[in-house]
Protein backbone atom coordinates (compact mmCIF):
# COMPACT_ATOMS: atom_id res chain seq x y z
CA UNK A 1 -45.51 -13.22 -4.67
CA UNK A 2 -43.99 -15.56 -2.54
CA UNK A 3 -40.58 -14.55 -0.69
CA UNK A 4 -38.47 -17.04 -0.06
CA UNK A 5 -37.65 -16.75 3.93
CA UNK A 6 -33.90 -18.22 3.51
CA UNK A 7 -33.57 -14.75 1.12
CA UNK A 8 -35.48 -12.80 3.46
CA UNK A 9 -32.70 -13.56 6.18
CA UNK A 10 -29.77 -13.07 3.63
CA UNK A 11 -31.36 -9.74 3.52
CA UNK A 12 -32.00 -9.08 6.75
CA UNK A 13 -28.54 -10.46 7.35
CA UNK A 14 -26.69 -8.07 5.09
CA UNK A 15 -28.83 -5.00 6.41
CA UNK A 16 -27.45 -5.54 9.78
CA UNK A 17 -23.92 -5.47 8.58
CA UNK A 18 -24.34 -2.64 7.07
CA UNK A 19 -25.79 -0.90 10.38
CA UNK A 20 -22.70 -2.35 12.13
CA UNK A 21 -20.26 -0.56 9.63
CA UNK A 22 -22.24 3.12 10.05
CA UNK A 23 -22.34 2.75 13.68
CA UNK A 24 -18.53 2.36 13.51
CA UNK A 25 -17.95 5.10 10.86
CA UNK A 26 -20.63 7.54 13.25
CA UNK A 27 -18.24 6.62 16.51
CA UNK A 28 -15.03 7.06 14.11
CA UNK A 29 -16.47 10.95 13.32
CA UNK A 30 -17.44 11.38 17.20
CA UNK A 31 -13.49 10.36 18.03
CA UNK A 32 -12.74 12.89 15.48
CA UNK A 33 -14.62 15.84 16.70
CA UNK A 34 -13.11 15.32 20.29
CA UNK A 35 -10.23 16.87 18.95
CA UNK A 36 -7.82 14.52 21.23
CA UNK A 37 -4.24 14.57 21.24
CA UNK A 38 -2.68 11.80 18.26
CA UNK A 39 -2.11 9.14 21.26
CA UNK A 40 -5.52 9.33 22.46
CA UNK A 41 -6.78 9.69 19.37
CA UNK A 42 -5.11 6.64 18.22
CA UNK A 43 -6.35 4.22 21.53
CA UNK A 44 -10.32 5.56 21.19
CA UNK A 45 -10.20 4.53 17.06
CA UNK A 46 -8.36 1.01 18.70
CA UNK A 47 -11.10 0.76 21.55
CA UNK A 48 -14.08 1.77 19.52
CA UNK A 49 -14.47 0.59 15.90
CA UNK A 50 -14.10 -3.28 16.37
CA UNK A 51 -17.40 -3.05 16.33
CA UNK A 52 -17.94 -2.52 12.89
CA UNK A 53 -17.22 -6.08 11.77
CA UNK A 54 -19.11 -9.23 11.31
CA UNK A 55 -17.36 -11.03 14.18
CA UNK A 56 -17.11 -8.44 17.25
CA UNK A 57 -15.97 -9.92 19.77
CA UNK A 58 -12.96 -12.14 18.08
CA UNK A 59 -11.96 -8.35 16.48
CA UNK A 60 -9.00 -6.59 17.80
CA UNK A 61 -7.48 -3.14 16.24
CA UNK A 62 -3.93 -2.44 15.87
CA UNK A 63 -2.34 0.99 14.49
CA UNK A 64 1.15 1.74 13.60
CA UNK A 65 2.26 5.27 12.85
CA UNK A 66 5.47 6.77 12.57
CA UNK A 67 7.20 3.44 14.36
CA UNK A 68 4.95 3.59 17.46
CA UNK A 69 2.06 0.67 18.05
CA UNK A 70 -1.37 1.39 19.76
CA UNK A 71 -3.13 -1.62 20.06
CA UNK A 72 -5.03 -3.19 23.33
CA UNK A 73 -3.05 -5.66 25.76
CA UNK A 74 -3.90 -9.33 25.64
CA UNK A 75 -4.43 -10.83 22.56
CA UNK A 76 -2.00 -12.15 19.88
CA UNK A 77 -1.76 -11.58 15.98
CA UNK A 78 -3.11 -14.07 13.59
CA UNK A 79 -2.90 -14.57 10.35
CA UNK A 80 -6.73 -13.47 9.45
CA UNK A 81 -5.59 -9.61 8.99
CA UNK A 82 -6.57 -7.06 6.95
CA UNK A 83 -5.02 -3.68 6.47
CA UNK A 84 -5.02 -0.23 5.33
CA UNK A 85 -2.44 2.31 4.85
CA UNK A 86 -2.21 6.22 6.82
CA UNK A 87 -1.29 8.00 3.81
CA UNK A 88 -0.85 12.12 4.37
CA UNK A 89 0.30 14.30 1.67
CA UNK A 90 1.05 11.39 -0.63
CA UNK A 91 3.55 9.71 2.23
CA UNK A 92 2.36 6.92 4.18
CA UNK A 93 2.89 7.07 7.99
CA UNK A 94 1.37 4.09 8.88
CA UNK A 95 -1.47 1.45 8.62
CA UNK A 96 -4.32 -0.11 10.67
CA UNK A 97 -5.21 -3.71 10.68
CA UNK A 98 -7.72 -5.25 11.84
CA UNK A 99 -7.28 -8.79 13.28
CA UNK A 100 -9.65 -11.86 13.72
CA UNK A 101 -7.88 -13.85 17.11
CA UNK A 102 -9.85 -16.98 16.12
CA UNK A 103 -11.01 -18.80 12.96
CA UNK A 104 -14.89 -19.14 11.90
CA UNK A 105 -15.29 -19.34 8.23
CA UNK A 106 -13.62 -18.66 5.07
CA UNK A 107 -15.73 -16.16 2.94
CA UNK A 108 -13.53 -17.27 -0.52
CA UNK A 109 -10.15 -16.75 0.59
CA UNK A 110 -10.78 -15.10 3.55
CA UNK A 111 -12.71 -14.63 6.77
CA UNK A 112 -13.36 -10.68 5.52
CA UNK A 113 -16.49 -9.65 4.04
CA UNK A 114 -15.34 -7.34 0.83
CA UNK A 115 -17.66 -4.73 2.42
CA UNK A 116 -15.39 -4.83 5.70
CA UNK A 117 -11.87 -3.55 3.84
CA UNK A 118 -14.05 -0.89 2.15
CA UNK A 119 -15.05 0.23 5.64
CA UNK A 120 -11.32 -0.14 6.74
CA UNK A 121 -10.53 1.86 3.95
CA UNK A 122 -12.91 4.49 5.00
CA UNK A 123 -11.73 4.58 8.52
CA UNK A 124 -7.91 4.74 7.33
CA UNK A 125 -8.72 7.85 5.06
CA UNK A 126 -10.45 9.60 7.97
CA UNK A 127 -7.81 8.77 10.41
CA UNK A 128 -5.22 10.87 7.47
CA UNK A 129 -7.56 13.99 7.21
CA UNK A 130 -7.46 14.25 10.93
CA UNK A 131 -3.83 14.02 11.49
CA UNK A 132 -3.14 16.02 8.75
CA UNK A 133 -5.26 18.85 10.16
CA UNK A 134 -3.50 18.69 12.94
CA UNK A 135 0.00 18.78 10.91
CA UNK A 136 -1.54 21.65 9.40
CA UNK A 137 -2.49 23.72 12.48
CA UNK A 138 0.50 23.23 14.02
CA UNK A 139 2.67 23.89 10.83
CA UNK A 140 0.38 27.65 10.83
CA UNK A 141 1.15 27.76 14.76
CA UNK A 142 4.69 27.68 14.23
CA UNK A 143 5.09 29.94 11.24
CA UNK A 144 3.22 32.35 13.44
CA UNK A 145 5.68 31.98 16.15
CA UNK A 146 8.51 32.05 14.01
CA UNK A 147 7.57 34.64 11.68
CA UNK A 148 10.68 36.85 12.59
CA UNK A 149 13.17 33.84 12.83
CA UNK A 150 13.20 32.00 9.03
CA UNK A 151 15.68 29.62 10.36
CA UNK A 152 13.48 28.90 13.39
CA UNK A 153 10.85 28.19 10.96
CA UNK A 154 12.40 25.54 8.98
CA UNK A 155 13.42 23.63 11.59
CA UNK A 156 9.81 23.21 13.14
CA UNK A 157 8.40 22.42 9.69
CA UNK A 158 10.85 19.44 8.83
CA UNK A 159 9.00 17.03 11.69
CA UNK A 160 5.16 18.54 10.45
CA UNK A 161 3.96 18.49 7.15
CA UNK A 162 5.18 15.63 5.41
CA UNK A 163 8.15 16.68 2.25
CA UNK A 164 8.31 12.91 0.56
CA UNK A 165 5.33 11.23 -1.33
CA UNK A 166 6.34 7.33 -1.27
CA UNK A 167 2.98 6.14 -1.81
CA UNK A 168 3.43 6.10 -4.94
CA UNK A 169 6.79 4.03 -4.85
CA UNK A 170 5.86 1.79 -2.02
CA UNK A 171 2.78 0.10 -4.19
CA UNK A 172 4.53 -0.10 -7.20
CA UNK A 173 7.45 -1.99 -5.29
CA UNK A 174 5.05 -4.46 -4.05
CA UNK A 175 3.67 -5.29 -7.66
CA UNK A 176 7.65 -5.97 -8.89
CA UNK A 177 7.30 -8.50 -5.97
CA UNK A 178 4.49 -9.67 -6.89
CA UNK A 179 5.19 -10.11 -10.63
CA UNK A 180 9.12 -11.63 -9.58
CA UNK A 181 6.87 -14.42 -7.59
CA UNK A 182 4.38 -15.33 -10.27
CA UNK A 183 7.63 -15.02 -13.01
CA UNK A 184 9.23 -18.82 -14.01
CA UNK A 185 12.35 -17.53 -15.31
CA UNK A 186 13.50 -20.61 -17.55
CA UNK A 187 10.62 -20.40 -19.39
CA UNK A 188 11.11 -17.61 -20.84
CA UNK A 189 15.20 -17.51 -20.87
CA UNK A 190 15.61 -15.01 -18.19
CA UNK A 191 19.33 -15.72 -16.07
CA UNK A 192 17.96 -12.71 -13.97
CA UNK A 193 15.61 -10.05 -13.30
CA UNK A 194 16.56 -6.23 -11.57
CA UNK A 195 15.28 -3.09 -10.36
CA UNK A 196 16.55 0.34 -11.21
CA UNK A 197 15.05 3.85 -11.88
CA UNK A 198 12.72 5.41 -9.63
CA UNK A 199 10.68 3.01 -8.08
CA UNK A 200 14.43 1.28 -6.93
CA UNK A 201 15.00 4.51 -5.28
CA UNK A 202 11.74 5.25 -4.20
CA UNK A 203 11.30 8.58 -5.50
CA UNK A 204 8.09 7.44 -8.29
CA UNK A 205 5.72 10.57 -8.63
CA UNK A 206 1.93 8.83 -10.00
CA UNK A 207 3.24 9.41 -13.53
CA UNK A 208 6.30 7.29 -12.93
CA UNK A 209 7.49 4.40 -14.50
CA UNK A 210 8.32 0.81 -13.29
CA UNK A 211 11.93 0.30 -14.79
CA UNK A 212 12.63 -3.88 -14.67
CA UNK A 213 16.26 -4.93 -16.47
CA UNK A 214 16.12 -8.37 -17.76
CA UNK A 215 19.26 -10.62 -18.41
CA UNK A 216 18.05 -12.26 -20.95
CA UNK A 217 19.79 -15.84 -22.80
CA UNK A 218 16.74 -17.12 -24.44
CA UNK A 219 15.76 -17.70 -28.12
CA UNK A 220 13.43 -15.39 -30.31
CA UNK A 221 10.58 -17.25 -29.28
CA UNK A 222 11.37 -16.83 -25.58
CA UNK A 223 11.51 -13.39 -25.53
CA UNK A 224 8.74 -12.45 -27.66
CA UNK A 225 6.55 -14.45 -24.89
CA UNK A 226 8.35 -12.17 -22.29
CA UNK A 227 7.60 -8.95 -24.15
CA UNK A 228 4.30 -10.60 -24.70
CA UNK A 229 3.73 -11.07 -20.50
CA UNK A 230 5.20 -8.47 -18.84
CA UNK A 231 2.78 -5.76 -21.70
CA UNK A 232 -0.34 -8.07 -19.76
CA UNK A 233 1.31 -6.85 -16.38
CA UNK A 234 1.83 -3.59 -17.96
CA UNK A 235 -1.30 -2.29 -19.29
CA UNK A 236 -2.98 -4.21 -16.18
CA UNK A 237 -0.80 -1.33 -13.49
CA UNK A 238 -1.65 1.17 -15.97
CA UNK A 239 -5.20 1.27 -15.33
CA UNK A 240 -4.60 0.39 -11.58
CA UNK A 241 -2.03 3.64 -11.56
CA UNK A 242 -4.92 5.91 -13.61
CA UNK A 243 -7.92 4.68 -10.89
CA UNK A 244 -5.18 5.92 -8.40
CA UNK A 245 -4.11 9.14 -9.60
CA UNK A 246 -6.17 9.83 -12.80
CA UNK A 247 -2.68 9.84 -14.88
CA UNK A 248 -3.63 7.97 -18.43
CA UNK A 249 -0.14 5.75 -19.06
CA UNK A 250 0.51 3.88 -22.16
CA UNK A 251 1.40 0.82 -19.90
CA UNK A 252 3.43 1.42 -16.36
CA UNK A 253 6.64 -1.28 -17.34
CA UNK A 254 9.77 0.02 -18.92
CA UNK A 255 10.71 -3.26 -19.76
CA UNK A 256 15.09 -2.95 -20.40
CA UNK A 257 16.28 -6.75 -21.68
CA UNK A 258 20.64 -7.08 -21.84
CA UNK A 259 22.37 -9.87 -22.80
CA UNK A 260 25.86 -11.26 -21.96
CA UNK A 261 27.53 -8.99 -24.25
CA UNK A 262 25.92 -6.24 -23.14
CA UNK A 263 26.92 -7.26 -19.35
CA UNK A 264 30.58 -8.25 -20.73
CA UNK A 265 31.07 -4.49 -22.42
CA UNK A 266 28.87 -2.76 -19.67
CA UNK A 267 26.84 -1.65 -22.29
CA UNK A 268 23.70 0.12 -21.71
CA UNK A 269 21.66 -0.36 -18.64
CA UNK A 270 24.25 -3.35 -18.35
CA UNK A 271 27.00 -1.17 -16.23
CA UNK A 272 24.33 -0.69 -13.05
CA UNK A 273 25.01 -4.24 -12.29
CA UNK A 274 27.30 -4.47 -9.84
CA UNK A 275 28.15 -0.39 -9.52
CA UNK A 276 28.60 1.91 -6.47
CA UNK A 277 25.96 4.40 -6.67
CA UNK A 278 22.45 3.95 -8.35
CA UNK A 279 23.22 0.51 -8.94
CA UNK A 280 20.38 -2.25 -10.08
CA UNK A 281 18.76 -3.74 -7.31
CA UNK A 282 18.67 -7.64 -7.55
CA UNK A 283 15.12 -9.16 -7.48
CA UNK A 284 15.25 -12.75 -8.86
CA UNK A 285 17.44 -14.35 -10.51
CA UNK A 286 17.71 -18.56 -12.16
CA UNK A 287 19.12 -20.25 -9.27
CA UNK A 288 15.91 -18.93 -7.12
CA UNK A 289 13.54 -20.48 -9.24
């Protein structure tokens, strides 16, 4: 059999990458069983795991948590980023991204190899176990010094263990984004679109809903191709939401469509426009478009 060499050095090629990537998740674990304080635990992850990527020495680490920024002095953020979130306890504290500072080559639309956010990933999720061991040890450390004082105790848990999940919110926000960008809203008769129910107030659990109020003004055939589209984008989050959580959804879009009347009798979902508390949150609306 005769190997081709160009496919010998592809392989070759990709089993180096791959070498890279353990070497960084190996220095990742060493990090972790130093047991450092979250700063310096923080600065060795930014120091020590650029090395995982195809392009070393143009890779720079950045991590935000809880509103502070550890990154390395001297170099400036591009556009060629790629990111994963801290998430503890369902809530996410922060992310790390990993920056290229200069350009080489596109690999589709970007300069990432898919294997490199998989390894970002990877990094991300053991960066959360380790801080939330050490939310966890000093959450036991404190009920064991305030085991005699229960008011004591409560106030040294509220800044520990996290009390909120928003992951679940925060992704399903982006996606209403996502879908208002990719939405032509004269095509299918919409005057505008709006967010209300949980994911407006950011309280979504992973069986939660995505609650989008249409004003609609089209005709019949309009809004049966608006049904029609936003089902697509509905069944599509539904499996994204059951690879996430494992909770099987018949679709993730509660789709609510008022009209003028409804708006001019505050009808319905029709009276959160406009009101004081839990109103609907504007997201697009015709004269955007």
């Amino acid at each position: 059999m005769i190997l081709d060499v160009s496919v010998y050095e592809n392989m070759i090629a990709v089993l180096r990458e791959r070498e890279k990537e353990m070497k960084c998740l190996y220095k990742v674990h060493e990090i972790i069983n130093e047991n450092l304080p979250i700063d310096d635990f923080f600065m060795e992850i930014v120091k020590h795991t650029w090395g995982g990527w195809q392009y070393p020495i143009i890779t720079r680490v950045k991590i935000t948590y809880e509103g502070r920024v550890y990154k390395e002095p001297g170099w400036t953020e591009t556009e060629w980023v790629q990111t994963a979130d801290i998430v503890i306890d369902d809530s996410v504290f922060g992310k790390i991204e990993v920056y290229y500072t200069q350009f080489k080559q596109l690999i589709g639309s970007s300069q990432f190899l898919p294997e490199e956010q998989k390894l970002l990933n990877t990094i991300a999720a053991n960066i959360s176990s380790y801080i939330f061991s050490k939310k966890l040890l000093e959450t036991l450390e404190a009920l064991e010094r305030d085991n005699n004082r229960e008011e004591g105790v409560q106030e040294n848990l509220l800044d520990l263990l996290p009390v909120k999940a928003d992951v679940h919110w925060l992704w399903r926000r982006e996606m209403v984004d996502k879908i208002a960008a990719k939405i032509e809203l004269n095509n299918f008769g919409i005057e505008a679109m709006y967010l209300i129910g949980s994911t407006k107030n950011a309280t979504c659990g992973p069986a939660s809903d995505i609650d989008i109020m249409i004003h609609f003004d089209g005709d019949q055939v309009q809004e049966c191709k608006l049904k029609a589209w936003f089902d697509g984008w509905s069944q599509c989050l539904s499996v994204i939401n059951f690879v996430k959580t494992g909770y099987q959804t018949d679709g993730l879009i509660d789709l609510h469509i008022i009209t003028d009347d409804d708006i001019r009798e505050k009808t319905s979902f029709a009276c959160m426009i406009g009101a004081v508390t839990n109103g609907a949150t504007l997201i697009k609306k015709r004269s955007d478009d």
